[in-house]
N, C-alpha and C. Protein backbone atom coordinates (compact mmCIF):
# COMPACT_ATOMS: atom_id res chain seq x y z
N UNK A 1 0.84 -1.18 0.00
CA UNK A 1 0.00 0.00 0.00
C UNK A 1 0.89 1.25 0.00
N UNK A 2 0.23 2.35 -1.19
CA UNK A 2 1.65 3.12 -0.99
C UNK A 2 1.16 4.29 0.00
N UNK A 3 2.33 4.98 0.65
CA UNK A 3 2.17 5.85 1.51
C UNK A 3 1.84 6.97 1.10
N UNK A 4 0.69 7.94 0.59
CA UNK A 4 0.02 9.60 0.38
C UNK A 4 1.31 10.40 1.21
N UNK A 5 1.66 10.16 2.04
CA UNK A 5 2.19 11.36 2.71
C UNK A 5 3.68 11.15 2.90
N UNK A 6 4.34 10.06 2.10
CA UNK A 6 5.55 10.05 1.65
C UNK A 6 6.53 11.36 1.71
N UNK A 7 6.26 12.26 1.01
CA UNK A 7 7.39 13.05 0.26
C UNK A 7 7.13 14.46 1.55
N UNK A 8 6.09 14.28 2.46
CA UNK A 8 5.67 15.07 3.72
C UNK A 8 6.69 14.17 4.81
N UNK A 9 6.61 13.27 4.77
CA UNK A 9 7.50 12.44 5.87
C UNK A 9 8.93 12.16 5.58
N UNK A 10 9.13 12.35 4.36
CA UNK A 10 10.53 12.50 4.27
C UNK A 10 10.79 14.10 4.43
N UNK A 11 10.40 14.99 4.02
CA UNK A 11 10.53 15.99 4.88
C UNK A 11 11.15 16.09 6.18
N UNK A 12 9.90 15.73 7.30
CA UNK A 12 10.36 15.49 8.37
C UNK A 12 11.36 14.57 8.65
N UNK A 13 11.93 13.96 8.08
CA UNK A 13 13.08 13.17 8.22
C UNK A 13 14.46 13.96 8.44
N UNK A 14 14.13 14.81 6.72
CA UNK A 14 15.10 15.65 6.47
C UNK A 14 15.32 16.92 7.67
N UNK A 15 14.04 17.89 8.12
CA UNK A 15 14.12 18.05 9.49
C UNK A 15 14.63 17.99 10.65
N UNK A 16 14.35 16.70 11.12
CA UNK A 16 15.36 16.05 12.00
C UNK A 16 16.37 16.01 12.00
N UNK A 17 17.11 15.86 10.47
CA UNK A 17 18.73 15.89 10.62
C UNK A 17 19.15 17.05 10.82
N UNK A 18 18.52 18.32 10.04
CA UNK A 18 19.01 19.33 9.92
C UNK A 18 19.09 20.08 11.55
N UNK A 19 18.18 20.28 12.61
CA UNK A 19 18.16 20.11 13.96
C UNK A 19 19.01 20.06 14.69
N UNK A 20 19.40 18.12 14.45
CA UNK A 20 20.18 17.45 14.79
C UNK A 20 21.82 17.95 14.42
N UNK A 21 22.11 18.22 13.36
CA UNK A 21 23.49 18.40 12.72
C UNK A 21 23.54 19.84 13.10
N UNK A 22 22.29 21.23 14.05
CA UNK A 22 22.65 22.06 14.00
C UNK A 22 22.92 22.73 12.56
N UNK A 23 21.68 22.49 11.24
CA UNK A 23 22.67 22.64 10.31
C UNK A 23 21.72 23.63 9.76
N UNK A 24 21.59 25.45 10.32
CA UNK A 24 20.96 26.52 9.66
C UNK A 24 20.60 26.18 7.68
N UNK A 25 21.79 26.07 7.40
CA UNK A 25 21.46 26.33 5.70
C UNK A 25 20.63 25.44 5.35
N UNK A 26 20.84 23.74 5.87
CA UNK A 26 19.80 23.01 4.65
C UNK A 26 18.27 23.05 5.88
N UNK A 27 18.55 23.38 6.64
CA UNK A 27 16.95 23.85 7.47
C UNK A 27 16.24 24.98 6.14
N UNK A 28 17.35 25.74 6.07
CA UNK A 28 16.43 26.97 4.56
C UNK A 28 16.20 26.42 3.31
N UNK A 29 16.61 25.65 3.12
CA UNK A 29 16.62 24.61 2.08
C UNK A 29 15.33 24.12 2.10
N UNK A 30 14.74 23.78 2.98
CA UNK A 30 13.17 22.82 3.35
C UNK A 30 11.94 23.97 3.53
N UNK A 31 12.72 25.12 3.50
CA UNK A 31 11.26 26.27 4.18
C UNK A 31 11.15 27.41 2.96
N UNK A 32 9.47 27.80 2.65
CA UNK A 32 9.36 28.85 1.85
C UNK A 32 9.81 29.97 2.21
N UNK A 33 10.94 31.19 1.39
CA UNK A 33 11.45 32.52 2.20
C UNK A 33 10.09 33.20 2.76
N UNK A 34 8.60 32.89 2.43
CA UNK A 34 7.80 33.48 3.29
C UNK A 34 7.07 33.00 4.40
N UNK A 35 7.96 31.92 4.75
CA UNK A 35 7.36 31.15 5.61
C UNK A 35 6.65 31.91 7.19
N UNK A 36 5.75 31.30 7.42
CA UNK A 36 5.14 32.10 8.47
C UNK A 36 5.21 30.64 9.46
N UNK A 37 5.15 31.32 10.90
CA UNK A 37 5.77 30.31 12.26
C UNK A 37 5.74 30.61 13.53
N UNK A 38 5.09 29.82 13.99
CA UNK A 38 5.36 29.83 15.82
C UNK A 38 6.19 28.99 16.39
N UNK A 39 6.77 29.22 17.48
CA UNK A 39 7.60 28.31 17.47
C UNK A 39 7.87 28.17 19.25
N UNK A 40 8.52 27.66 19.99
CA UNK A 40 8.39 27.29 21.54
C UNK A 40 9.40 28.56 22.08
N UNK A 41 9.97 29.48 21.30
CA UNK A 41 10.18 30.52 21.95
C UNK A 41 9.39 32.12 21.19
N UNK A 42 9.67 31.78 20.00
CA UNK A 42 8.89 32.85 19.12
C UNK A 42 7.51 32.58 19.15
N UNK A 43 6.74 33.81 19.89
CA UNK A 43 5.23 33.32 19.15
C UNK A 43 4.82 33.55 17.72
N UNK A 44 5.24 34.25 17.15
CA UNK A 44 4.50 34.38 15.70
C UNK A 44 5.93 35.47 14.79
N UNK A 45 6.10 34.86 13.87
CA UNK A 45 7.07 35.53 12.96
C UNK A 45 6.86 35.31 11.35
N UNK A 46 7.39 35.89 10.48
CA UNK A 46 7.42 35.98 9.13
C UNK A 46 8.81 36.19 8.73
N UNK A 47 8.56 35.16 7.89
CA UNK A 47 10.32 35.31 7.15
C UNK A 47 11.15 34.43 7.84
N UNK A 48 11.83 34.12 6.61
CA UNK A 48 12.87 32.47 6.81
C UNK A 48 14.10 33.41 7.62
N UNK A 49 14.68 34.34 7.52
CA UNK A 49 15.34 34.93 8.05
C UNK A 49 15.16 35.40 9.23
N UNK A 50 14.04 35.81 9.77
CA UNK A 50 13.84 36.12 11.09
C UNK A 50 13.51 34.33 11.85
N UNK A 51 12.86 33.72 11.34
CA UNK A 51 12.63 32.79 12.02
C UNK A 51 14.17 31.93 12.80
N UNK A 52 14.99 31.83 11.22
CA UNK A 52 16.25 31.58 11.71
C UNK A 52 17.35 32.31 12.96
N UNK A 53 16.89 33.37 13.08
CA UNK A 53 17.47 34.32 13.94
C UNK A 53 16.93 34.15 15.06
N UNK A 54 15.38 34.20 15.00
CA UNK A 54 14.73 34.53 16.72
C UNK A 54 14.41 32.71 17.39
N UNK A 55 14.17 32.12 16.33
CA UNK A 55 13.94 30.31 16.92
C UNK A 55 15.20 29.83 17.01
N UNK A 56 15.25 29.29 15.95
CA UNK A 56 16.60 28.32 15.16
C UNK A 56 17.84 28.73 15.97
N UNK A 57 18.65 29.93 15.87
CA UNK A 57 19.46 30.12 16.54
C UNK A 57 19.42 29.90 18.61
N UNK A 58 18.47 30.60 18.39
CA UNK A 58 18.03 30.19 20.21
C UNK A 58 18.09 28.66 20.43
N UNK A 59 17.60 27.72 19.52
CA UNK A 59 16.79 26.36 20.20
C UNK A 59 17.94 25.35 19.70
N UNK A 60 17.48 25.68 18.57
CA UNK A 60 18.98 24.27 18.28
C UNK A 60 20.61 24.01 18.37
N UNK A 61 21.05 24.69 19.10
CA UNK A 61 22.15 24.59 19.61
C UNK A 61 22.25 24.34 20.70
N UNK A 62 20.89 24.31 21.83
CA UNK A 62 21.10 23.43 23.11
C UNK A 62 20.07 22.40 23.46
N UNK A 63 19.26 21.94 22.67
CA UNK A 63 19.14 20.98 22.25
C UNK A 63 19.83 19.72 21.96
N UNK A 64 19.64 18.63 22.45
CA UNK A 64 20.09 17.17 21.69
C UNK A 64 18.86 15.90 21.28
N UNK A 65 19.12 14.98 20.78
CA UNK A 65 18.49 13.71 20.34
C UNK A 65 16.86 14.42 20.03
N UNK A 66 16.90 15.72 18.74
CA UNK A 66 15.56 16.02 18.54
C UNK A 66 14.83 14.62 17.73
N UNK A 67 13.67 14.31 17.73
CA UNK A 67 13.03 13.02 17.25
C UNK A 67 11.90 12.88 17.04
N UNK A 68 11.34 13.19 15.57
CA UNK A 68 9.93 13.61 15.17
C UNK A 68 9.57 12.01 15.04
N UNK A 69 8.27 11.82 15.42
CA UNK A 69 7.58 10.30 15.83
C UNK A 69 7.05 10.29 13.96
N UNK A 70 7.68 10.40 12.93
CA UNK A 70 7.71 10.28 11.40
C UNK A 70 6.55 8.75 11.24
N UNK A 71 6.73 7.72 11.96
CA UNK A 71 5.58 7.39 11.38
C UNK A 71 4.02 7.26 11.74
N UNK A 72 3.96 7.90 13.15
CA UNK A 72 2.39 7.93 13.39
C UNK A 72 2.06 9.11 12.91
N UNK A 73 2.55 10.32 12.25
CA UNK A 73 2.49 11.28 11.42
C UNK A 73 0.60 11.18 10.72
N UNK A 74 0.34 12.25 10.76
CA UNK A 74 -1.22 12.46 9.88
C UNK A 74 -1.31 13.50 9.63
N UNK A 75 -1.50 13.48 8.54
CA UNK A 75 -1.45 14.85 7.38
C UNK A 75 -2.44 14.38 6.01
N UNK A 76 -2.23 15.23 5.11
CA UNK A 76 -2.85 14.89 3.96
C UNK A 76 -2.27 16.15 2.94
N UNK A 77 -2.55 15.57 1.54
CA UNK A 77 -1.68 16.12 0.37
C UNK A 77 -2.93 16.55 -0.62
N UNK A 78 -3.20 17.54 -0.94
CA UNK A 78 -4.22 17.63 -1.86
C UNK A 78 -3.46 18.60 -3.42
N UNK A 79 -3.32 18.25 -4.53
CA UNK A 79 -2.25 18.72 -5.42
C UNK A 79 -1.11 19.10 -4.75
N UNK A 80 -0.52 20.59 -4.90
CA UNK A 80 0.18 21.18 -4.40
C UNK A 80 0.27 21.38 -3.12
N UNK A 81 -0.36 20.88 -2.36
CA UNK A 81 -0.52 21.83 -0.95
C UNK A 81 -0.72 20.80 -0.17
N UNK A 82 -0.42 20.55 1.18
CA UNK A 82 -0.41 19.72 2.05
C UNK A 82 -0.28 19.86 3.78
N UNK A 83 -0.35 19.14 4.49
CA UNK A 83 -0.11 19.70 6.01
C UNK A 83 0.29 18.23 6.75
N UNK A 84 1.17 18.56 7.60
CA UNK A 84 1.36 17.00 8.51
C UNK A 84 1.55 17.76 9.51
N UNK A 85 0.76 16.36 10.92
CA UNK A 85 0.70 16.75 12.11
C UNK A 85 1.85 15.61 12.66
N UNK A 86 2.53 15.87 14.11
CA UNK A 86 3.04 14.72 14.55
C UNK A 86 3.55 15.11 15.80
N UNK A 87 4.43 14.64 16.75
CA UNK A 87 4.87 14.55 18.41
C UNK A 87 6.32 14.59 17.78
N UNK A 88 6.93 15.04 18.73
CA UNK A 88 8.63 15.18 18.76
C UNK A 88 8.89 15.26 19.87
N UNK A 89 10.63 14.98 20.22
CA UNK A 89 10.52 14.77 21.74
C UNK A 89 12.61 15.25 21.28
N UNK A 90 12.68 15.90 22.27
CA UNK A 90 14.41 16.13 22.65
C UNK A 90 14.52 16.51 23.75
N UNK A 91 15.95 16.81 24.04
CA UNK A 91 16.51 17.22 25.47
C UNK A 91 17.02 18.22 25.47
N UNK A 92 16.32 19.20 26.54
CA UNK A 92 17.20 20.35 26.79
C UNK A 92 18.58 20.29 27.23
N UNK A 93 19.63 21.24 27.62
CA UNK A 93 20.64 21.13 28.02
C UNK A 93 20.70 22.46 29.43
N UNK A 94 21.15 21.75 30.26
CA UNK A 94 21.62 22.61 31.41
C UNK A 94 22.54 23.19 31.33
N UNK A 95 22.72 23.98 32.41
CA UNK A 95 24.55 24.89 32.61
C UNK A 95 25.73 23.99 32.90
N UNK A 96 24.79 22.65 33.49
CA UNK A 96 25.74 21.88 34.31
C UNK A 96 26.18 20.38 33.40
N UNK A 97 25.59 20.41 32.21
CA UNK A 97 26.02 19.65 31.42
C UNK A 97 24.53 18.35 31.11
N UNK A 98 23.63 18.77 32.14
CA UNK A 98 22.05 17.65 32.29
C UNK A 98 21.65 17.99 31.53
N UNK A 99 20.86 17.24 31.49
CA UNK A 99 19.65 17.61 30.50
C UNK A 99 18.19 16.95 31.12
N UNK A 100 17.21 17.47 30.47
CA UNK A 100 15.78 17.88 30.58
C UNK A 100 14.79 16.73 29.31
N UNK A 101 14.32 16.48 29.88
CA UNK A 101 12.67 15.94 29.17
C UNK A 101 12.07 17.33 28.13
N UNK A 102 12.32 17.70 26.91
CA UNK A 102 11.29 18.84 26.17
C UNK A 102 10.12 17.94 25.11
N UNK A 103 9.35 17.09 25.36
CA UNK A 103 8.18 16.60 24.52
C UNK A 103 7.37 17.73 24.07
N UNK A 104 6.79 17.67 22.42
CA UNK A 104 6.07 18.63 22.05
C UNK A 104 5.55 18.17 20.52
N UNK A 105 4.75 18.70 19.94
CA UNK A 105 3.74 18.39 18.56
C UNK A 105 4.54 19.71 17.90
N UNK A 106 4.18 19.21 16.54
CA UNK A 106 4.33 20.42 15.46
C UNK A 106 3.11 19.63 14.35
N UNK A 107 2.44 21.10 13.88
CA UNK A 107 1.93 21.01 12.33
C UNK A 107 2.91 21.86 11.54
N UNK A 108 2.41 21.32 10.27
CA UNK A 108 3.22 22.35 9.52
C UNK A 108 2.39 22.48 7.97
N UNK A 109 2.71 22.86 7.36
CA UNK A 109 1.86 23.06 5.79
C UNK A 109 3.05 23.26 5.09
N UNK A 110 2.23 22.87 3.95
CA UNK A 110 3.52 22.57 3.11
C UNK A 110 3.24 23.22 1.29
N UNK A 111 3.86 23.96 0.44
CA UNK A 111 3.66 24.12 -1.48
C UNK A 111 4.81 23.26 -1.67
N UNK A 112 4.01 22.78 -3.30
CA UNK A 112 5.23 21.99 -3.24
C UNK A 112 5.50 23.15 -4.80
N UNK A 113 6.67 23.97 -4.69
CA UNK A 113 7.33 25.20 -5.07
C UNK A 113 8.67 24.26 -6.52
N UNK A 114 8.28 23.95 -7.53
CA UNK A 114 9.70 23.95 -8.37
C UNK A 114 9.54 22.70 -8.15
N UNK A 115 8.66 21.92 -7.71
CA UNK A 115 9.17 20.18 -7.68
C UNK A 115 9.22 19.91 -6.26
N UNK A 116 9.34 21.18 -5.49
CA UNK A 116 9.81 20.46 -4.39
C UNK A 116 9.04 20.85 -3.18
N UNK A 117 8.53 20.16 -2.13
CA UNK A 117 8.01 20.60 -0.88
C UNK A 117 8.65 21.56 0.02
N UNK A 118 8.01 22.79 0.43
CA UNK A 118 8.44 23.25 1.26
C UNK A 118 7.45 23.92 2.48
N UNK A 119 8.17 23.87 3.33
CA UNK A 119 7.14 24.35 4.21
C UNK A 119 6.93 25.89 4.40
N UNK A 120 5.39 26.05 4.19
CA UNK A 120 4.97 27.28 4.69
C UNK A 120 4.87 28.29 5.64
N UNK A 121 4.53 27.16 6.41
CA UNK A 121 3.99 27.39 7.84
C UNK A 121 4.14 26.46 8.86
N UNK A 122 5.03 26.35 10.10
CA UNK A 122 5.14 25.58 10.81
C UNK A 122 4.90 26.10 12.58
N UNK A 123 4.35 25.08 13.19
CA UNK A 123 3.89 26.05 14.20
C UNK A 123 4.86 24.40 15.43
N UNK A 124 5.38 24.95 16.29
CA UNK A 124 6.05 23.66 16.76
C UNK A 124 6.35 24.52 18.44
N UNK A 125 5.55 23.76 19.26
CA UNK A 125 5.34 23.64 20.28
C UNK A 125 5.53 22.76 21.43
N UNK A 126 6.21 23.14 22.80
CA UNK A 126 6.01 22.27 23.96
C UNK A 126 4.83 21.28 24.22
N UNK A 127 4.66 19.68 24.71
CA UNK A 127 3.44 19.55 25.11
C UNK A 127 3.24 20.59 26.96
N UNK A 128 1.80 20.80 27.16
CA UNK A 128 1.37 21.75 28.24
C UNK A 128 1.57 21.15 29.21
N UNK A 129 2.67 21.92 30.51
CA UNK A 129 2.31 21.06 30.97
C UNK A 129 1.12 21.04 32.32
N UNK A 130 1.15 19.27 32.67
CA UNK A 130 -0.03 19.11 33.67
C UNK A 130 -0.57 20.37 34.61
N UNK A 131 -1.74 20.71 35.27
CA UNK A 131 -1.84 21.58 35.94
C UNK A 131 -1.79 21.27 37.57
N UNK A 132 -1.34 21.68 38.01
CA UNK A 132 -0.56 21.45 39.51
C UNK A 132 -2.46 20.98 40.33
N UNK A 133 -2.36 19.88 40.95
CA UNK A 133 -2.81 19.18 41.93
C UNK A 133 -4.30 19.72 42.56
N UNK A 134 -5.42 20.14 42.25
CA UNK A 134 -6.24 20.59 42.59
C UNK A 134 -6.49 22.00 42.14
N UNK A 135 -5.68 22.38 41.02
CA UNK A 135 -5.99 23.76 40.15
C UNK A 135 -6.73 23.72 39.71
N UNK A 136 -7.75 24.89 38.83
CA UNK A 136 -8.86 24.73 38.25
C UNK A 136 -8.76 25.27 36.74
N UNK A 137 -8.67 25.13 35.99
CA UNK A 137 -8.28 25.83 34.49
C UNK A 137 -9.26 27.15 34.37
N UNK A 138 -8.56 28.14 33.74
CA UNK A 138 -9.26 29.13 33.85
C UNK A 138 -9.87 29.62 32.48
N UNK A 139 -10.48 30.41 31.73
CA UNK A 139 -11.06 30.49 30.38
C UNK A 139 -9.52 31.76 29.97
């Protein structure tokens, strides 16, 4: 059975390495220059250049073992245009050399621009966490 969301999940593959290797340029390589984005320190930005500056630079350099869950992935591809949802999970880094539990989801959308997929819009977030022991959620 062939996989619809193939060339979306290799994406995220490609993703992961780039993260992983710390590697700014082919991260721009995968994203539209108008890409629009939220991100677990930026709330809302425009432009592959700012994003790289105010996220990318902040996050992935203390970061380790980032790890998008690529195949319970759900998305869908309709011609050109597409979106995948999925869980990712890495480790923060301390002063003291530890590290931290950071679990979190990203969507993202995707044109596929010249042949090739890129992402539009990616919004990539902490999961929330629990609310402390007899709190009440507020509106």
């Amino acid at each position: 059975m062939a996989d619809d969301l193939a060339p979306l999940r290799d994406w995220l593959r490609a993703w992961q390495t780039c993260v992983r290797a710390v590697d700014f340029a082919a991260g721009r390589r995968l994203c539209a220059p108008d890409i629009v984005a939220f991100g677990t320190v930026v709330p809302f930005v425009q432009g592959l250049d700012v994003i790289e500056k105010e996220q990318w630079h902040r996050v992935w350099p203390v970061i380790r073992d980032f790890t998008i869950d690529v195949d319970n992935a759900r998305g869908a591809i309709a011609g050109d245009r597409g979106w995948i949802a999925a869980t990712w999970d890495s480790r923060g880094t301390l002063a003291d050399g530890g590290t931290f539990p950071r679990p979190g989801r990203c969507t993202l959308a995707f044109e596929r621009r010249g042949g090739r997929w890129l992402a539009t819009h990616t919004h990539f977030s902490l999961v929330p966490s629990p609310p402390a022991p007899g709190a009440t959620p507020t509106r």
